[in-house]
Protein backbone atom coordinates (compact mmCIF):
# COMPACT_ATOMS: atom_id res chain seq x y z
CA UNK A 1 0.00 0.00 0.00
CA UNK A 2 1.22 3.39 -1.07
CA UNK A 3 1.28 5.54 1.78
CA UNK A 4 2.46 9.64 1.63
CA UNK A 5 2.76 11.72 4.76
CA UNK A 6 1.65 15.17 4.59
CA UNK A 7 4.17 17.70 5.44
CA UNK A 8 3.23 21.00 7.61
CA UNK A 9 1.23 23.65 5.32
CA UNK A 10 1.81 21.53 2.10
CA UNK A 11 -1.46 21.77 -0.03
CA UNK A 12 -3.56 18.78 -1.04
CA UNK A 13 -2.84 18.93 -4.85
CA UNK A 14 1.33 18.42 -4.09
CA UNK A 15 0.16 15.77 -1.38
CA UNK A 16 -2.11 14.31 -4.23
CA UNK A 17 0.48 14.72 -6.98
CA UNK A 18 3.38 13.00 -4.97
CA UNK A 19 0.72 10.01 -3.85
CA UNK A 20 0.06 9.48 -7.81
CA UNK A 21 3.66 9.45 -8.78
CA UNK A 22 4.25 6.95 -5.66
CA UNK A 23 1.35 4.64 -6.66
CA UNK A 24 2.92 4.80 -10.15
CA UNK A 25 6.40 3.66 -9.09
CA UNK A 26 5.41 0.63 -7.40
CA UNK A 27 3.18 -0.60 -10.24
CA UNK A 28 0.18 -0.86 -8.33
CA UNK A 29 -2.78 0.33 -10.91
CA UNK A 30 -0.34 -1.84 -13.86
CA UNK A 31 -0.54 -5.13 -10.93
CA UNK A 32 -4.47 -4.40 -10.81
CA UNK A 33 -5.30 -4.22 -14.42
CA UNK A 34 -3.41 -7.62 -14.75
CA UNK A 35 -5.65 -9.07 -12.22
CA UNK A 36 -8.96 -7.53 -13.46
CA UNK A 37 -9.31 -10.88 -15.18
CA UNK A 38 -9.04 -14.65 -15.51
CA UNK A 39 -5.50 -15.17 -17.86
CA UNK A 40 -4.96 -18.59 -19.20
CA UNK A 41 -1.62 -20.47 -18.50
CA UNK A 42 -0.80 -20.34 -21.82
CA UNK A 43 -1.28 -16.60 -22.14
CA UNK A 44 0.78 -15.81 -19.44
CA UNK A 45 3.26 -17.77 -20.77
CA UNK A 46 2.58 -16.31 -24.33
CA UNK A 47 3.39 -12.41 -22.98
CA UNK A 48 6.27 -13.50 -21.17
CA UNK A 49 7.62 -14.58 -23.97
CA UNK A 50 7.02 -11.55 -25.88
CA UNK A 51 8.45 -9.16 -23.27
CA UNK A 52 11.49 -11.57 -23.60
CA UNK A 53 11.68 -11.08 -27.17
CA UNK A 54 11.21 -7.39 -26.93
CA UNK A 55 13.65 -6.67 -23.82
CA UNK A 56 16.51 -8.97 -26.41
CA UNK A 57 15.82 -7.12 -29.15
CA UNK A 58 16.15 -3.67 -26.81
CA UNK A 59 19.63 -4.94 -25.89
CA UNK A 60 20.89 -5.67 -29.40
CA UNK A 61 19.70 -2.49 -30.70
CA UNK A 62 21.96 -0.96 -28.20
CA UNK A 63 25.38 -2.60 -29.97
């Protein structure tokens, strides 16, 4: 759980803004959109291969 401490007279639109960016960082809206629904095994192991594909194909780009 994202948690942000409010700091003495700090307004509620920085204290919103930093809570956004923190939920952001640790991936928690991208972990709950992968859990809205049901994936198949075989999916799963379908994107994972992808991202493996794409993340190779990053690094040789690079040299």
């Amino acid at each position: 759980m994202a948690k942000v401490v409010a700091g003495q007279n700090e307004s509620f639109e920085s204290l919103l803004k930093r809570f956004t960016k923190r939920v952001q960082q640790t991936g928690i809206l991208s972990e709950l959109r992968r859990r809205e629904h049901y994936e198949k095994p075989s999916m799963k192991r379908k994107r994972k291969r992808a991202a493996k594909r794409r993340s190779v194909a990053r690094a040789m780009r690079r040299y």
